[in-house]
Protein backbone atom coordinates (compact mmCIF):
# COMPACT_ATOMS: atom_id res chain seq x y z
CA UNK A 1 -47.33 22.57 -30.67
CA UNK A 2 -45.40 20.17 -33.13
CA UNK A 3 -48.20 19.20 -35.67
CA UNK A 4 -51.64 19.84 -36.18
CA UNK A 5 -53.11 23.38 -37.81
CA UNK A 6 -52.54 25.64 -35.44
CA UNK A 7 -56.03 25.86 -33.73
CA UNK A 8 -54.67 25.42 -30.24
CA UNK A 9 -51.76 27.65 -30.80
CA UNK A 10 -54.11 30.18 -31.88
CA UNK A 11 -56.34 29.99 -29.30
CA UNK A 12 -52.96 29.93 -26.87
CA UNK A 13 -51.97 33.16 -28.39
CA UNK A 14 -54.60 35.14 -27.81
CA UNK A 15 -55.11 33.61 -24.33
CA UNK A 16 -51.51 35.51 -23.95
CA UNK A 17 -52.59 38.35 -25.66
CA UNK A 18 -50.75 37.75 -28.89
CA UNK A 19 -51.97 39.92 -31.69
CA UNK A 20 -49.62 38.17 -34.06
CA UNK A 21 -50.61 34.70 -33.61
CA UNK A 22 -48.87 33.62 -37.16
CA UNK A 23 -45.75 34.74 -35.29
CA UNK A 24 -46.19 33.19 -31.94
CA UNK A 25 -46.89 29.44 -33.67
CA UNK A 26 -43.87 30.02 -35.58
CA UNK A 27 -41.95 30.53 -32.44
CA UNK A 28 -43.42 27.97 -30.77
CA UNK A 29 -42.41 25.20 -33.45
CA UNK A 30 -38.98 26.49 -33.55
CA UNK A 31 -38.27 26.29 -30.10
CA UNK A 32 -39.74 23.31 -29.32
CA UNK A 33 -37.84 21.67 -27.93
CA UNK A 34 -36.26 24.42 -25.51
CA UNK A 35 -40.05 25.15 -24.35
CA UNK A 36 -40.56 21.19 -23.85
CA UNK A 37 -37.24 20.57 -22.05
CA UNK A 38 -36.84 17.56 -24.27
CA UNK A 39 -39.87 16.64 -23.62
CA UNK A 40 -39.14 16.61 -19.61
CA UNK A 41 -41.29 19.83 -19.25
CA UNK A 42 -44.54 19.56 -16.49
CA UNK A 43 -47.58 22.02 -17.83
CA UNK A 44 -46.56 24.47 -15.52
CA UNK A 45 -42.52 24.23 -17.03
CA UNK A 46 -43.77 24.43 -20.40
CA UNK A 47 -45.99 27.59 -19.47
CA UNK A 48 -43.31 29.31 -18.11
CA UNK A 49 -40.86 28.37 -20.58
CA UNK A 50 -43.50 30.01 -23.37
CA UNK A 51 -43.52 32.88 -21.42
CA UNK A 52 -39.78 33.12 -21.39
CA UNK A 53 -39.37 32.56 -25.35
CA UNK A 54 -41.63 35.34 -25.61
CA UNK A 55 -39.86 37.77 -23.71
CA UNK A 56 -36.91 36.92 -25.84
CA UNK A 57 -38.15 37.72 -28.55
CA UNK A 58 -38.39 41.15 -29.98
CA UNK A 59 -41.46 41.04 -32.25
CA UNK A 60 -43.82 39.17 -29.58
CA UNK A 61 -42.37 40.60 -26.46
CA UNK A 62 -44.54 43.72 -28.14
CA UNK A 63 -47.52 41.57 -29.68
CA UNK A 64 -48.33 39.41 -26.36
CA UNK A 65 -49.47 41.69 -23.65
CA UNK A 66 -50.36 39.33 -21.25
CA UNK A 67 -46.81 38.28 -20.86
């Protein structure tokens, strides 16, 4: 989620059903290191912590429908 060009955070996105996928990497990169737990996160933590950013989050809590 920290580097790279965004091809698995685009592919993530619309797995969640993110129309704005510009939006949801953004978010992503900003928080980090809240969605990571420092870096203590297990796949499912990190998951559920995505899900949670999105929900707080105005403009993708409408975008991703999955969520």
């Amino acid at each position: 989620m920290a580097e790279g060009q965004g091809e698995f955070l685009k592919g993530f996105a619309e797995t969640l059903g993110c129309s704005d996928s510009s939006s949801f990497s953004q978010m992503t990169q900003s928080r980090y290191r809240a969605i990571m737990n420092g870096g203590k996160a297990s796949r499912l933590e990190m998951f559920e912590n995505v899900k949670s950013e999105i929900r707080n989050n105005a403009q993708l809590a409408i975008s991703c429908g999955v969520v």
